[in-house]
N, C-alpha and C. Protein backbone atom coordinates (compact mmCIF):
# COMPACT_ATOMS: atom_id res chain seq x y z
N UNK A 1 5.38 -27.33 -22.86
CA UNK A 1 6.74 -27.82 -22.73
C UNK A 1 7.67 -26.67 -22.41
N UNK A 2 8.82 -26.85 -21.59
CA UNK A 2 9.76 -26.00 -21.56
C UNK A 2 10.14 -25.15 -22.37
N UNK A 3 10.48 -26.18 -23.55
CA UNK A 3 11.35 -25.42 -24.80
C UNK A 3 10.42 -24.47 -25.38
N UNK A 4 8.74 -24.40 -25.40
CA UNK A 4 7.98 -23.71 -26.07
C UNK A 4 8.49 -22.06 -24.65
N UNK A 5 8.76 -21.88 -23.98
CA UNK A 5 8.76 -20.81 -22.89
C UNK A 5 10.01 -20.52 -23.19
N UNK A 6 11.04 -21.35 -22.90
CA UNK A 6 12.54 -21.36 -22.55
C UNK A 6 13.68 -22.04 -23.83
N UNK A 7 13.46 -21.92 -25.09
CA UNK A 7 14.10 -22.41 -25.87
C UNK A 7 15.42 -22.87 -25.96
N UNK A 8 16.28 -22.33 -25.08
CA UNK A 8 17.30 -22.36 -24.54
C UNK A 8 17.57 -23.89 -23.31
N UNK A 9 16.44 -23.83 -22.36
CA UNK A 9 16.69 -25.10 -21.89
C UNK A 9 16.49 -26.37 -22.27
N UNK A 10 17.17 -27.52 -21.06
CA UNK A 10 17.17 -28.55 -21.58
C UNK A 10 15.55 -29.58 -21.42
N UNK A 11 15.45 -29.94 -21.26
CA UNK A 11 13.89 -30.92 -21.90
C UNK A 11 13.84 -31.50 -20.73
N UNK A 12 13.08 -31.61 -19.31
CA UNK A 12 12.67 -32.25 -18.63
C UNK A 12 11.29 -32.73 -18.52
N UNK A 13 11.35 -33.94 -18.42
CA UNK A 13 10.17 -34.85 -18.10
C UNK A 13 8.94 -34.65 -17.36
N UNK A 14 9.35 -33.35 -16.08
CA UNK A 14 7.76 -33.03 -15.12
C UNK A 14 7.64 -31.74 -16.02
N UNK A 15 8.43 -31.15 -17.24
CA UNK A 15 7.22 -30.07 -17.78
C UNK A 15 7.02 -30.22 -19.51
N UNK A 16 6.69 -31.30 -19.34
CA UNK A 16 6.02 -31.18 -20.64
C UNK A 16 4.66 -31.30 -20.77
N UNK A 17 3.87 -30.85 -21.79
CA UNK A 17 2.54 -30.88 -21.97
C UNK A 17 1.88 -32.07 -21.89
N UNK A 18 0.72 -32.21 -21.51
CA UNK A 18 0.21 -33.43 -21.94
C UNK A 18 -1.69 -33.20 -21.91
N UNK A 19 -2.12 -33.98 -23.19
CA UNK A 19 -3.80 -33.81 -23.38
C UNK A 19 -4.61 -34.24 -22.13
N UNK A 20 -5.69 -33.38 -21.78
CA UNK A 20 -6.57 -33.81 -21.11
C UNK A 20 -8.20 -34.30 -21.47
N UNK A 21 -7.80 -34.23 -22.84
CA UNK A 21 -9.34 -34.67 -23.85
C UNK A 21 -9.27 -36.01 -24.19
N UNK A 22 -10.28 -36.07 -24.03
CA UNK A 22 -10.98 -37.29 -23.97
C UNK A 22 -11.43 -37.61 -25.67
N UNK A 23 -11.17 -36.56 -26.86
CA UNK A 23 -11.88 -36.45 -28.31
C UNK A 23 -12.97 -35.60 -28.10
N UNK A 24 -13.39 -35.50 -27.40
CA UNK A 24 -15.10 -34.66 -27.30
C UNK A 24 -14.75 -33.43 -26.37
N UNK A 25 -13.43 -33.39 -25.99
CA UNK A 25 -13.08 -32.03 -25.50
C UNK A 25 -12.60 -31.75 -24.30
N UNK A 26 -12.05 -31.14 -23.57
CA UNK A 26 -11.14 -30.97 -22.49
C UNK A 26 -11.93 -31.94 -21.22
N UNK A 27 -11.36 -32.92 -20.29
CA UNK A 27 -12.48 -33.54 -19.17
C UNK A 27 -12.91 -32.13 -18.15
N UNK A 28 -12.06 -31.24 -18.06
CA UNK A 28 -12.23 -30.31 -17.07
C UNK A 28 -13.33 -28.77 -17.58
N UNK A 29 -13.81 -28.57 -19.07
CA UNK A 29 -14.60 -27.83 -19.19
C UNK A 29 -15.75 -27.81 -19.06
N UNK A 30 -15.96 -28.60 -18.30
CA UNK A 30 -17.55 -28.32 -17.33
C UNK A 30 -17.18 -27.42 -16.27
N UNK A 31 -16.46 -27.10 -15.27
CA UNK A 31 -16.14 -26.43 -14.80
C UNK A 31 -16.23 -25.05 -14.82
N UNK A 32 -17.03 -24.51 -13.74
CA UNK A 32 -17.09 -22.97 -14.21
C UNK A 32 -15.84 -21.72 -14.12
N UNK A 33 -14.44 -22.83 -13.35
CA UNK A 33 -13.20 -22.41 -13.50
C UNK A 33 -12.76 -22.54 -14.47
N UNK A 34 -13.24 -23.04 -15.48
CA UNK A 34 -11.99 -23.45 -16.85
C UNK A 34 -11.51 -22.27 -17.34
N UNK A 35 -12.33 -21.44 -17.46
CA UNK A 35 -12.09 -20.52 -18.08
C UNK A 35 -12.04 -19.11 -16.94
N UNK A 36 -11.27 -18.13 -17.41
CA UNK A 36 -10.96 -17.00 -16.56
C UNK A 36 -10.59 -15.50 -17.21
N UNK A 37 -10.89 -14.92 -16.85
CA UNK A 37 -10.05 -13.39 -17.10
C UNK A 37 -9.56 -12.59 -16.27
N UNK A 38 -8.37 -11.97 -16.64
CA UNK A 38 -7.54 -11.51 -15.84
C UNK A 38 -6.92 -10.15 -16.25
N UNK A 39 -7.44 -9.24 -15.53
CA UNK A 39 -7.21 -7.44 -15.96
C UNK A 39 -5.72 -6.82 -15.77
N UNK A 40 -5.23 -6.43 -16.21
CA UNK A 40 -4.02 -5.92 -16.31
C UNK A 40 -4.05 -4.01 -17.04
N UNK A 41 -3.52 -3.32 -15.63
CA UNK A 41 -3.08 -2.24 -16.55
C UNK A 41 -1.76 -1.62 -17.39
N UNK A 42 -1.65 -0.91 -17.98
CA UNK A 42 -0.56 -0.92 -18.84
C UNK A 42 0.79 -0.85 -18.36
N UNK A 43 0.76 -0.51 -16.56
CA UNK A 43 1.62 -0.07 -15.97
C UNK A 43 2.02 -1.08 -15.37
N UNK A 44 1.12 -1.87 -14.79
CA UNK A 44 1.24 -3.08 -14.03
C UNK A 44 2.17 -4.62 -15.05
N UNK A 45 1.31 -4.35 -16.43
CA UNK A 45 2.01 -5.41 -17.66
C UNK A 45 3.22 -4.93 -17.30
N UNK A 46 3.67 -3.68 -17.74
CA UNK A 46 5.08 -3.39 -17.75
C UNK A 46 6.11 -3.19 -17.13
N UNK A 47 5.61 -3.47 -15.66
CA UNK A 47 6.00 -3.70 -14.67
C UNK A 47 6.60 -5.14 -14.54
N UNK A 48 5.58 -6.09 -14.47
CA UNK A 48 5.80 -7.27 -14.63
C UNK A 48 6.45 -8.03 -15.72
N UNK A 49 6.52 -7.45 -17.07
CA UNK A 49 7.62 -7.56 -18.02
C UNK A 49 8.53 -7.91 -17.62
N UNK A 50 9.11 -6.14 -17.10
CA UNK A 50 10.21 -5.67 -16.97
C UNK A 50 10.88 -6.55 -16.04
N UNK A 51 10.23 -6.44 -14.60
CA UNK A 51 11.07 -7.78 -13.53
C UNK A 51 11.43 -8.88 -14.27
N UNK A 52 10.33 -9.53 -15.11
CA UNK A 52 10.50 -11.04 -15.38
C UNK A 52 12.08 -10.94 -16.27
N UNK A 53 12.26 -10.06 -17.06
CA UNK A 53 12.99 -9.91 -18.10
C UNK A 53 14.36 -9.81 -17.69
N UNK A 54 14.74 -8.73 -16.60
CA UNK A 54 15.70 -8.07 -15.68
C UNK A 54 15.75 -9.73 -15.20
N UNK A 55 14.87 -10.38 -14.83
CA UNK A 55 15.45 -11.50 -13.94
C UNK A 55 16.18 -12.63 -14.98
N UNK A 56 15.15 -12.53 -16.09
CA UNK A 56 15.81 -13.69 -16.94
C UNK A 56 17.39 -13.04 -17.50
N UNK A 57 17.43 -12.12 -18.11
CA UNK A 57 18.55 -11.94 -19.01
C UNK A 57 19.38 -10.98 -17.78
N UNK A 58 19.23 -10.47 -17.15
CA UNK A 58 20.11 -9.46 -16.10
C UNK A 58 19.93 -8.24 -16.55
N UNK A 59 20.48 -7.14 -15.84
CA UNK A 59 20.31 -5.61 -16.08
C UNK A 59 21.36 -5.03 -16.96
């Protein structure tokens, strides 16, 4: 949901969460995409922080 990212905004309808389990567990983890990893160096995180942050709140 929005508010879990953006606490501040207001509540729209195309982003909220919604289950894809069926009870016995996600329909899409058969998939050998379900799951992923993704490398980041310390410079690059803080890089990308920093923009996201500068963009949300300003300089």
């Amino acid at each position: 949901n929005v508010q879990e990212v953006w606490p501040h905004r207001e509540p729209v309808p195309y982003l909220r969460s919604v289950s894809d389990a069926d009870g016995g567990g996600a329909y899409c983890d058969i998939s050998n995409r379900y799951h992923w990893t993704e490398s980041w160096s310390r410079r690059e995180l803080l890089a990308a922080l920093g923009h996201g942050l500068v963009e949300h709140f300003g300089a």
